[in-house]
Structures are given as C-alpha cells and as structure tokens.
Protein backbone atom coordinates (compact mmCIF):
# COMPACT_ATOMS: atom_id res chain seq x y z
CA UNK A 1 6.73 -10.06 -26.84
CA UNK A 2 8.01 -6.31 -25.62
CA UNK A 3 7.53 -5.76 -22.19
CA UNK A 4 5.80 -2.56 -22.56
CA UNK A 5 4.34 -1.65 -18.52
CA UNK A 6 5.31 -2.92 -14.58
CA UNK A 7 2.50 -3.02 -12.12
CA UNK A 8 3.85 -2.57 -8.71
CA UNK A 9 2.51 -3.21 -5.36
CA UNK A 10 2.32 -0.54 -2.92
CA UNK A 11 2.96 -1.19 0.54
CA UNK A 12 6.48 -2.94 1.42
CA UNK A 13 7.52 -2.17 -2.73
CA UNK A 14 6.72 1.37 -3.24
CA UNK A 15 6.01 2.89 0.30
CA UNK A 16 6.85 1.88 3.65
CA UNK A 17 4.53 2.83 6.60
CA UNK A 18 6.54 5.25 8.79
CA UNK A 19 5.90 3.77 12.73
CA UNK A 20 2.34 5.40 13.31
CA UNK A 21 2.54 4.67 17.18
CA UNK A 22 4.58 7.67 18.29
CA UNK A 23 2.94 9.93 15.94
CA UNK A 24 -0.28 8.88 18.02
CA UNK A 25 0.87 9.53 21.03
CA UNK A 26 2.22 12.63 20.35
CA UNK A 27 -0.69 14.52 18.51
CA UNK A 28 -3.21 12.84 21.33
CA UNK A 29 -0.68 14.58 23.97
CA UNK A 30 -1.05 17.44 22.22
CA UNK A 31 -4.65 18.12 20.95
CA UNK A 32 -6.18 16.47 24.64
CA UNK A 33 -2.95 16.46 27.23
CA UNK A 34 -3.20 12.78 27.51
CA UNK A 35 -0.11 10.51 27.12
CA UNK A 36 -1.36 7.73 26.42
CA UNK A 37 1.88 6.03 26.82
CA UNK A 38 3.95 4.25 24.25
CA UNK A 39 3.18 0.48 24.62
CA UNK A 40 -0.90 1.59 24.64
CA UNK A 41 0.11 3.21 21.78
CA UNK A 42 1.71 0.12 19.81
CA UNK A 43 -0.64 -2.15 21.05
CA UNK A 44 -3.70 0.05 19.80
CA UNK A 45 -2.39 0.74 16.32
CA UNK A 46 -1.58 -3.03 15.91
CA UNK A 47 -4.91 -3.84 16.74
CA UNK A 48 -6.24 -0.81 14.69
CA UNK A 49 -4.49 -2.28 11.53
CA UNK A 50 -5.11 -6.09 12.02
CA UNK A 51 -8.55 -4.64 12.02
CA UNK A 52 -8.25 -2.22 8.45
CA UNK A 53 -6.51 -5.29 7.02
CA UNK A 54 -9.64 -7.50 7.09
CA UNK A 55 -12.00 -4.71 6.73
CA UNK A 56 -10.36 -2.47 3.77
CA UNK A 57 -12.43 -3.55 1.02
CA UNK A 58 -15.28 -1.81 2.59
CA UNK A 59 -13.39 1.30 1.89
CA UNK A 60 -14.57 0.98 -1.92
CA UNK A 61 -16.33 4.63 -2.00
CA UNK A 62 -16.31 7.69 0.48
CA UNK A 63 -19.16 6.73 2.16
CA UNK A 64 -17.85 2.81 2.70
CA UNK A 65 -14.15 4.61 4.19
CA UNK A 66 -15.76 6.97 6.06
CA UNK A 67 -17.39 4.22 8.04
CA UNK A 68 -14.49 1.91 7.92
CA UNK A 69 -12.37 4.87 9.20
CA UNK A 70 -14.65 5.28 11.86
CA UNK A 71 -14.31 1.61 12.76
CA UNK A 72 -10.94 1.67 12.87
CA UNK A 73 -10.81 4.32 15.10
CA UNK A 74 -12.92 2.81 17.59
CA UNK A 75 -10.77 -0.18 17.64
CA UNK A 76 -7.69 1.77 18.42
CA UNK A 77 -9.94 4.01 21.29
CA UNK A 78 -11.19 0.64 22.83
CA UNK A 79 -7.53 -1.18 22.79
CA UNK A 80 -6.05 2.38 24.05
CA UNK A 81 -8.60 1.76 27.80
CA UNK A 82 -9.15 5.76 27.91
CA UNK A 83 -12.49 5.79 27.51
CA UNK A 84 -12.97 9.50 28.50
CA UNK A 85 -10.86 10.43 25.47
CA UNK A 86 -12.80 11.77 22.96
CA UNK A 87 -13.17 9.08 19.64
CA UNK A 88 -13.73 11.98 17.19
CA UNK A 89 -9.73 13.41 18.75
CA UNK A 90 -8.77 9.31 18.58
CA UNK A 91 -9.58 9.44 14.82
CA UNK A 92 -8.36 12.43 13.94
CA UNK A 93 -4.78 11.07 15.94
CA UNK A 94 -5.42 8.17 14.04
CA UNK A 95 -5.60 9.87 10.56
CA UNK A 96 -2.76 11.74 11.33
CA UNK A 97 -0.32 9.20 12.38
CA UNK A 98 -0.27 6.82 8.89
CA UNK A 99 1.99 8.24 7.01
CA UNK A 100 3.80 6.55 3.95
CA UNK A 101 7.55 7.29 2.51
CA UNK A 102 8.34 5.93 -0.70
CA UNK A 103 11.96 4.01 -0.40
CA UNK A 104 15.28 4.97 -1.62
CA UNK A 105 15.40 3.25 -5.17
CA UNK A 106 11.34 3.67 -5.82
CA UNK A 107 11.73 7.45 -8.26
CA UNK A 108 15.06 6.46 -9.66
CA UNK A 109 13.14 3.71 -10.98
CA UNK A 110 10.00 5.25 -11.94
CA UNK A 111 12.31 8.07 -13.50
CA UNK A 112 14.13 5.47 -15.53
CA UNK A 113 10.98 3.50 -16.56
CA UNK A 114 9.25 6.28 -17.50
CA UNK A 115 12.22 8.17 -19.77
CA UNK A 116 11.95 4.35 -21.62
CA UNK A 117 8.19 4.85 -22.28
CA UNK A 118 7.48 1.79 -20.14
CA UNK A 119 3.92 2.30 -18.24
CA UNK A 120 3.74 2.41 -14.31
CA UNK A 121 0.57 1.35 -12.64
CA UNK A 122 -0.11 0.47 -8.93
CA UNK A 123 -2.38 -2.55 -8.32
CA UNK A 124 -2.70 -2.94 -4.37
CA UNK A 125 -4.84 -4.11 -1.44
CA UNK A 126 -6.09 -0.69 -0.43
CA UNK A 127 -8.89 1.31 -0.13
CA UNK A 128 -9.56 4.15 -2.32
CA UNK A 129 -7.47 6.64 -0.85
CA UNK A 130 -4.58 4.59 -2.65
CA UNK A 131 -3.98 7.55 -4.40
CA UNK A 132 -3.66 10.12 -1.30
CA UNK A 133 -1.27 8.16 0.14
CA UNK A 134 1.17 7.65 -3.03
CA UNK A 135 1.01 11.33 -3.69
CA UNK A 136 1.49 12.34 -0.21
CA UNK A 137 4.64 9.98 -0.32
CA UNK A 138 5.41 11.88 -4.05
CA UNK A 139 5.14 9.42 -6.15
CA UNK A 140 1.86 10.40 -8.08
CA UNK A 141 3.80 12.26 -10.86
CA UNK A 142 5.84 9.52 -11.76
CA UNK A 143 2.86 7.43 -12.30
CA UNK A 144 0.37 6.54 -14.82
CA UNK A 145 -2.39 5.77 -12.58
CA UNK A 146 -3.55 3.46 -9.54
CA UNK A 147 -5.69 0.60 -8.92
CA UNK A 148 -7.10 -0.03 -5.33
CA UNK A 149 -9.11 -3.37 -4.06
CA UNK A 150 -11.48 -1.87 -2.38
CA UNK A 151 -12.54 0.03 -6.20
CA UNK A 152 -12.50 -3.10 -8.23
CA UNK A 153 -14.48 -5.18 -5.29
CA UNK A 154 -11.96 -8.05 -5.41
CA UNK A 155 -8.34 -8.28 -3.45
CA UNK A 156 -5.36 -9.50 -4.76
CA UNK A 157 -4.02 -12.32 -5.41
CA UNK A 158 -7.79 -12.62 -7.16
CA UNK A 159 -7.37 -11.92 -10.95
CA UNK A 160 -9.70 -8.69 -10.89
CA UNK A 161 -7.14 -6.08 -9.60
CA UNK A 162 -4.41 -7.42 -11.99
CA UNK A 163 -6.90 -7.37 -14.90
CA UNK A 164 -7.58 -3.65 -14.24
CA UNK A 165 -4.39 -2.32 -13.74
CA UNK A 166 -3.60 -3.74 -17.22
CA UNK A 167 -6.52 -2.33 -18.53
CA UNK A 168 -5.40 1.04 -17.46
CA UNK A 169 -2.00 0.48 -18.50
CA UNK A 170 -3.61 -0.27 -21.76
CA UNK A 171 -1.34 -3.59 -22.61
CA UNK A 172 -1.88 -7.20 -22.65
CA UNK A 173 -0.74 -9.38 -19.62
CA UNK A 174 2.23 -10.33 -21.76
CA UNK A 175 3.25 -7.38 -22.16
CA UNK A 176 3.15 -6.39 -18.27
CA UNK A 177 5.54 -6.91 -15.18
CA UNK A 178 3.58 -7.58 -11.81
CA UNK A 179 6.58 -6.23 -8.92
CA UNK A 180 5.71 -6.98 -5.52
CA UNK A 181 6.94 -8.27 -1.75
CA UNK A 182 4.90 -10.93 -1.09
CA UNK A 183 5.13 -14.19 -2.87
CA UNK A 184 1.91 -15.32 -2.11
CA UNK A 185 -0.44 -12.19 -2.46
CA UNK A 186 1.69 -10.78 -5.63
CA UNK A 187 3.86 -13.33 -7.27
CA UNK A 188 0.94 -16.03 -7.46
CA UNK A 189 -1.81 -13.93 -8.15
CA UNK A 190 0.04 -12.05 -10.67
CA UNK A 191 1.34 -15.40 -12.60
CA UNK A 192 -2.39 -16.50 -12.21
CA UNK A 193 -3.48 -13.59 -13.89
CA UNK A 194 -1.14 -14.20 -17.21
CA UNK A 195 1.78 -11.81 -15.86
CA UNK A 196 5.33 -12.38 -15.18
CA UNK A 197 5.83 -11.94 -11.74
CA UNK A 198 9.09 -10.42 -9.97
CA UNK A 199 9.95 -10.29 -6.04
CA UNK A 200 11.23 -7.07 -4.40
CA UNK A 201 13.50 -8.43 -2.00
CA UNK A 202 15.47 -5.87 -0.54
CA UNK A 203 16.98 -8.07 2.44
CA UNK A 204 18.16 -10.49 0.29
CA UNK A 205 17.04 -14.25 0.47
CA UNK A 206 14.63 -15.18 -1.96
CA UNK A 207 13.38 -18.20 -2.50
CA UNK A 208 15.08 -20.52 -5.14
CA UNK A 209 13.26 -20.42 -8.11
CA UNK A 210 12.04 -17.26 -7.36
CA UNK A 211 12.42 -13.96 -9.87
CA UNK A 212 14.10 -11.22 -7.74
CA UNK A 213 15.66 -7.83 -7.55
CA UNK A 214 17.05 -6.16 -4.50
CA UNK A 215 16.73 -3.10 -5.46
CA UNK A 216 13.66 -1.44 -8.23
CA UNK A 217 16.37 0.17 -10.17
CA UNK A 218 17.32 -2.88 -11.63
CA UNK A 219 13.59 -3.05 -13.13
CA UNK A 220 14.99 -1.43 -16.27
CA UNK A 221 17.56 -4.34 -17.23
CA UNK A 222 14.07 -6.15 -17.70
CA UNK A 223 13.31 -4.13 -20.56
C-alpha cells in the first residue's frame, strides 16, 4: 500500500532543546540582580524537567498548564535555595529559558515531503503548547498539524496519540510512517499501533534489526 503521511516525534527528531540553564541565569541576573550561579542553575532546571516529564499530561488545557507551569516553577525556585527570589520572576526566567531549534536536516525534509504530497503530522509527549514551540522553532508552516499527549489524555507509546495523528493526517496506519528517537517510546508504540516504525539516529549505532536513517532527508527514499 502507498505510503501516503510520516508522523514524527518532536523532541530529539524535530527540535532539540537549546541548554535552558544559562538562559536562566542570565534573565534572573538581569530582571532581579541575582546570579544564581551556573551549577544552581543546571541542577534546578534538571530537577524542573524530571518534574514536567512526569507531570506534562496535566498540561491538557490552559487552565491544567497554567498550574503545571506554576509547579514547575516552584520546583526550579526550591532546588535554586534563594528563597527571597521572587517565584512569579523564577517562572517567568523559567518560561523564557526553553527554547527549541529545529535541526539541520528537519525543513529540507519537510520541504521535500511536502513538494511529494506526503502528509506531516507531529505526535509527541507534550503538553498543549506543542504547537508554540514548533512554530517558535519554524517549523509550523511546513506542517499539517500537531498532536500533543496531554490533548488526547494518553502518552505515547499508548495507541491513542498514534491513532489521532493518523486521524488528522486523514490515512490509514498502513499508509503512515511513525519517525522517532526512542526505540521504546516511538518505535514500539508506533508498530503497536499498526505503523511502520523508523529510528532517527543521527549518531549512528542503531540497533540490529532496527529501521534507521541518520539523517530525515533520507525520509523521501521511503516513498
């Protein structure tokens, strides 16, 4: 059957988060005249995205990432041991500091895909400001729309999110590519779902057995 759409991942496939550490440190410098010093920084933005990670479905509507937003911000204001900073400054730091780049080969890809008519839809473990960050990163324009966990109430590798991103796709899982970096997350839950399933490996050293490109621009050969 014609492979007529690819679903893709989002973060590690599409976008990569730039380091969000120094960005913190800098606009809390800045907006309070606090340095909070660079290994408080790291140490508060790992903990502050450990936390999101477990937490991001309850970013399903504005209200829900509100809240989970302001969650995540006390996280990073407790693991930062400041307490006289300000938590509404943390979170606005906070907000401030994630921001996503799309990599190299991601809109020579899209471009390609999309002058063959082939659908582009992103299924990923987010909340619902999936979309924000893809534009932001410019790649809204070269897509056909985006699915988010936290929307659809289920997280990958659960069928749900696959389901709906071929729904909006409008083709069959046969018809569909699932692209994504994580073999147990993407690859299973995709194949589990009815898709064909392909690993972004950029580095290099996929697993035997394993369907892989190193770079997205290669996507097209598939078609």
């Amino acid at each position: 059957m014609p492979l007529r759409a690819v679903l893709f991942d989002a973060l590690g496939t599409l976008v990569a988060l730039e380091p969000p550490a120094p960005r913190l440190r800098a606009a809390l410098k800045g907006d309070t005249g606090v340095d909070v010093g660079e290994a408080a920084a790291a140490r508060a933005f790992a903990a502050e995205i450990e936390f999101y990670l477990v937490n991001h479905m309850r970013g399903g509507d504005p209200a829900g990432l509100e809240g989970l937003r302001d969650d995540c911000a006390a996280v990073l204001h407790r693991e930062l041991g400041m307490p006289d900073l300000e938590r509404s400054a943390v979170r606005t730091a906070m907000l401030g500091a994630l921001r996503f780049t799309a990599f190299g080969d991601v809109v020579p890809a899209l471009s390609e895909l999309s002058r063959r008519g082939v659908g582009r839809v992103v299924v990923s473990n987010w909340d619902i400001s999936l979309r924000e960050g893809l534009e932001a990163a410019g790649l809204c324009r070269w897509l056909d729309g985006a699915i988010s966990s936290a929307e659809v109430g289920v997280a990958k590798p659960g069928r749900e999110p696959f389901a709906a991103g071929l729904e909006l796709a409008g083709v069959r899982a046969q018809e569909a590519v699932y692209v994504g970096d994580s073999i147990d997350t993407d690859l299973e839950g995709a194949r589990a779902a009815g898709l064909r399933a392909v690993l972004v490996d950029r580095g290099g050293g996929a697993p035997e057995g394993v369907e892989a490109v190193r770079s997205l621009t290669q996507l097209a050969s598939l078609f």
